[in-house]
C-alpha atoms as a PDB file:
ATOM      1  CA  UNK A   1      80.329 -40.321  61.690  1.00  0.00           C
ATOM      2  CA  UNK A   2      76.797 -41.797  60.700  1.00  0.00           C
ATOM      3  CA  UNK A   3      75.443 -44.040  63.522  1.00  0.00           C
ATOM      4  CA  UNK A   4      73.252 -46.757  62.715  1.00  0.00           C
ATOM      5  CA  UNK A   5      71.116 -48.581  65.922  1.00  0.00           C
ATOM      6  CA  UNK A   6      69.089 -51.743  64.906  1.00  0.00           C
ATOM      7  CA  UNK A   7      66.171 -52.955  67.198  1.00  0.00           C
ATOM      8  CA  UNK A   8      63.363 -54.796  66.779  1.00  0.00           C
ATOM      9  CA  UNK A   9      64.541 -57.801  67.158  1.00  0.00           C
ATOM     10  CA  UNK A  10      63.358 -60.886  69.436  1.00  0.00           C
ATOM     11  CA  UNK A  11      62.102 -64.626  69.722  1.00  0.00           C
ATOM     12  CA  UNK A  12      59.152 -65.953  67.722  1.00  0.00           C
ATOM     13  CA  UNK A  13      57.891 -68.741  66.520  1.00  0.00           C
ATOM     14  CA  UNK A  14      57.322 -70.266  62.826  1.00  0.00           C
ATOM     15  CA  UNK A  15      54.727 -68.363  60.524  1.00  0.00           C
ATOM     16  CA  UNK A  16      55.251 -65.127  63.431  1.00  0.00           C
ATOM     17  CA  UNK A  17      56.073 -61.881  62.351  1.00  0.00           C
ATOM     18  CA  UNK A  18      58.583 -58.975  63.694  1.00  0.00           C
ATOM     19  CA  UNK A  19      59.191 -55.780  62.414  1.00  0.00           C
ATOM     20  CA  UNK A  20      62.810 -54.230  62.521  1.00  0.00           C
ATOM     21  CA  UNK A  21      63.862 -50.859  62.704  1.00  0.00           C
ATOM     22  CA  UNK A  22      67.179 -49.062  61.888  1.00  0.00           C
ATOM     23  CA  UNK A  23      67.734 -45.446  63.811  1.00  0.00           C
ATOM     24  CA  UNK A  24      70.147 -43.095  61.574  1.00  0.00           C
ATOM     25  CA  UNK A  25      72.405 -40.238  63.240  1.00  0.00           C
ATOM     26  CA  UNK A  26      75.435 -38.526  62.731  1.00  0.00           C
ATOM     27  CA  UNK A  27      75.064 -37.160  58.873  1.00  0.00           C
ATOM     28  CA  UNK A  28      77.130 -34.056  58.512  1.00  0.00           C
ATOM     29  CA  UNK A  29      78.017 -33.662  54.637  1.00  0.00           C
ATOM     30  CA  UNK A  30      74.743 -35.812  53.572  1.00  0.00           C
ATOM     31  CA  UNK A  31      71.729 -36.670  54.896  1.00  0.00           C
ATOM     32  CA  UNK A  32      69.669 -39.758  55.520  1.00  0.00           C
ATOM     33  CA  UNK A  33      67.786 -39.458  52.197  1.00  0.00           C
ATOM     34  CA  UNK A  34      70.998 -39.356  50.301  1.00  0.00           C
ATOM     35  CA  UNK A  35      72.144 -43.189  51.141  1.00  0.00           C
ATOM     36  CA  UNK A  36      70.782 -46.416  49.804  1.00  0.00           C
ATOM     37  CA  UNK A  37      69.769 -48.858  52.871  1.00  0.00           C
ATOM     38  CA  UNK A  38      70.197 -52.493  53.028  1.00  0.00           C
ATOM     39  CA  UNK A  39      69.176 -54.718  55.334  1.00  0.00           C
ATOM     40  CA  UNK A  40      72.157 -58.127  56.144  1.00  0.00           C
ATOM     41  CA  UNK A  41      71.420 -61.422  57.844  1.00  0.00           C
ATOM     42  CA  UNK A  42      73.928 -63.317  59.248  1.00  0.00           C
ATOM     43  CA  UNK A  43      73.150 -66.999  60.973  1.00  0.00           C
ATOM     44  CA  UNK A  44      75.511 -68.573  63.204  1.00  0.00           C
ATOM     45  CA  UNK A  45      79.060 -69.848  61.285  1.00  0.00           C
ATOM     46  CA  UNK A  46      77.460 -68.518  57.872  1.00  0.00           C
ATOM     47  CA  UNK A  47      78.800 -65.320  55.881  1.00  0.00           C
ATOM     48  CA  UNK A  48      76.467 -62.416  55.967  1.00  0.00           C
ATOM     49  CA  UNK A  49      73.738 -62.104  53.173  1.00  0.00           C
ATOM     50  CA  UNK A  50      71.416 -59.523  51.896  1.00  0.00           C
ATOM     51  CA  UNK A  51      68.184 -59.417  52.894  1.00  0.00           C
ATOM     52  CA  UNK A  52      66.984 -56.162  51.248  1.00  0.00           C
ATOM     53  CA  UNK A  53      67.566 -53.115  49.721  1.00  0.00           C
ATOM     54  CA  UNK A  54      65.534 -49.760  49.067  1.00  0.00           C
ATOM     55  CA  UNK A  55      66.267 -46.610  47.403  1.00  0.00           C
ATOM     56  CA  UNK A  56      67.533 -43.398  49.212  1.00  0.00           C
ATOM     57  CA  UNK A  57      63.783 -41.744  47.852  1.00  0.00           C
ATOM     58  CA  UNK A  58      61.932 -45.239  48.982  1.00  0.00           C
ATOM     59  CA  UNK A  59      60.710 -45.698  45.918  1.00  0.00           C
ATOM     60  CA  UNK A  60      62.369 -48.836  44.858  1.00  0.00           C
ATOM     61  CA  UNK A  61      63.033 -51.591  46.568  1.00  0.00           C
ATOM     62  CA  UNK A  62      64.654 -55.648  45.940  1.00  0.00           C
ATOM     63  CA  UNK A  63      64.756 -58.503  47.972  1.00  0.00           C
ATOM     64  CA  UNK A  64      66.636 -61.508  48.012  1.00  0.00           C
ATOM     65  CA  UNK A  65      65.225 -64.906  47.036  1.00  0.00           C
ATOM     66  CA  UNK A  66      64.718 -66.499  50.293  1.00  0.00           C
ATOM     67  CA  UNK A  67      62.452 -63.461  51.258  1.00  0.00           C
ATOM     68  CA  UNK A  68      60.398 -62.304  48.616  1.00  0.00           C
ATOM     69  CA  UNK A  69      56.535 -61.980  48.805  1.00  0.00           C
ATOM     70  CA  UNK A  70      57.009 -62.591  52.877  1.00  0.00           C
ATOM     71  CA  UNK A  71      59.431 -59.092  53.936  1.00  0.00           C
ATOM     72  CA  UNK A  72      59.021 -55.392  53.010  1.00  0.00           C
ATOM     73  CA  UNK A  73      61.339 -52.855  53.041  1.00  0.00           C
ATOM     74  CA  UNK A  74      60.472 -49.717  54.002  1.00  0.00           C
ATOM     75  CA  UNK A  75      62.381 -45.660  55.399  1.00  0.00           C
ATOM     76  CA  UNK A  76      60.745 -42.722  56.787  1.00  0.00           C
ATOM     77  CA  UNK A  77      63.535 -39.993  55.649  1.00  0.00           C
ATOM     78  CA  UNK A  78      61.591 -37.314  57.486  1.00  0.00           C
ATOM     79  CA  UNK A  79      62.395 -39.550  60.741  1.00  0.00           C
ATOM     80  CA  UNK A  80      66.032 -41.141  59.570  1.00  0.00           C
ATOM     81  CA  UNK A  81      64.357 -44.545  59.765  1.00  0.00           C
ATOM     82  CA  UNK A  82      64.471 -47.585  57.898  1.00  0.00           C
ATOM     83  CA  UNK A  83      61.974 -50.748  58.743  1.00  0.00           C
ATOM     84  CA  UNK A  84      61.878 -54.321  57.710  1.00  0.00           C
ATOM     85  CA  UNK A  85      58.248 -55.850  58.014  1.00  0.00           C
ATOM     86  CA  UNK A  86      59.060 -59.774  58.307  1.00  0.00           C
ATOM     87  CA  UNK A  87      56.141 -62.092  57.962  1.00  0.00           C
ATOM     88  CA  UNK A  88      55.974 -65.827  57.912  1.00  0.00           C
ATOM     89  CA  UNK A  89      59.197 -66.193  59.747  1.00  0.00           C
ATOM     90  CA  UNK A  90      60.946 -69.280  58.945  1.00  0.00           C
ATOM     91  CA  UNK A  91      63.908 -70.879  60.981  1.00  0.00           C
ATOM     92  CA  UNK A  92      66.445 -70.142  58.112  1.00  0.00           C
ATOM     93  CA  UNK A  93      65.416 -66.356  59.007  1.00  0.00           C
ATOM     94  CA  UNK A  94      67.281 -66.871  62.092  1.00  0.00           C
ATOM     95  CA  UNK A  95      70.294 -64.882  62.564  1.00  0.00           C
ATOM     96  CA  UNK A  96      71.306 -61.210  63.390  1.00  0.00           C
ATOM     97  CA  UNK A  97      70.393 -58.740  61.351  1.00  0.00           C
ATOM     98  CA  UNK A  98      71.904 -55.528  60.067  1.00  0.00           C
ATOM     99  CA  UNK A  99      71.381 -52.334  58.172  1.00  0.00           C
ATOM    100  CA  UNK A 100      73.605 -50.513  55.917  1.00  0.00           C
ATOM    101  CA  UNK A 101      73.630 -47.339  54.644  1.00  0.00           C
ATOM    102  CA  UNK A 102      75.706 -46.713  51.529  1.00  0.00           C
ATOM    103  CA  UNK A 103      76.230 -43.875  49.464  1.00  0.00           C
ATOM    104  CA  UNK A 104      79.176 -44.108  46.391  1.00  0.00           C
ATOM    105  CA  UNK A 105      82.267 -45.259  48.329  1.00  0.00           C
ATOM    106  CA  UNK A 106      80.853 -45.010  52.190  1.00  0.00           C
ATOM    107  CA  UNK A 107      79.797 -47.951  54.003  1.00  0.00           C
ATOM    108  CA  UNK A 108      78.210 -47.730  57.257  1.00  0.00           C
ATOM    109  CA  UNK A 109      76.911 -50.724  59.723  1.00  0.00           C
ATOM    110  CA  UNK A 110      74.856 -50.529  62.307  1.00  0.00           C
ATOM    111  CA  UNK A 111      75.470 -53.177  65.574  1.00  0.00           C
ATOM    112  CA  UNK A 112      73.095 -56.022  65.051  1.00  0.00           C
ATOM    113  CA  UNK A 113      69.787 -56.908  66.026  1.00  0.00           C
ATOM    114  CA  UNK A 114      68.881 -61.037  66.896  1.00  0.00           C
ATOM    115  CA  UNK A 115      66.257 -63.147  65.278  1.00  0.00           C
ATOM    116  CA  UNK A 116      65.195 -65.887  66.925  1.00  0.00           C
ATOM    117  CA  UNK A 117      62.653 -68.263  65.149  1.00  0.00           C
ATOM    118  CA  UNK A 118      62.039 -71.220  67.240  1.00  0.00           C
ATOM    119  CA  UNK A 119      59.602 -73.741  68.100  1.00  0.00           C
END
């Protein structure tokens, strides 16, 4: 079973920055490099939305809308990591955050780590 394990996460203020990370374990028929990772934010009483997303080789990467030019997705497959560089933090960017790791029909979430951006 692939374990995922957020952390990272914290309180900061408006314009801050934080840097997730996102621990992989568990792979037995696959490895780390063969799954897409996402990153998911998900504010208080909202649905969860994507943040990011970057190849299983790293070298491709989208973001959504509310993020672009300010968060980078990166993964270190030799260490089973996945990052998310968040700059400018806004108060929308509030919420807790979570990776993904997909590969054809197999989903896999990680716990959660929280964003606070506050004044």
């Amino acid at each position: 079973q692939v374990h995922l394990v957020e952390s990272g996460g914290g309180v900061v203020q408006p314009g801050g920055s934080l840097t997730l990370s996102c621990a992989a374990s568990g792979f037995t028929d696959f490895t780390f490099s063969d799954y897409a990772m996402n990153w998911y934010r998900q504010a208080p009483v909202s649905q969860r939305e994507f943040v990011a997303a970057i190849t299983s080789a790293g070298d491709n990467s989208i973001y959504g809308d509310s993020v672009k030019g300010r968060f980078t997705i990166s993964r270190d497959n030799a260490k089973n990591e996945m990052y998310l560089q968040m700059n400018s933090l806004k108060l929308k960017n509030r919420g807790v955050y979570y990776c993904n790791a997909v590969r054809n029909t197999r989903r896999y979430w990680g716990q959660g780590t929280q964003v606070t951006v506050s004044t």
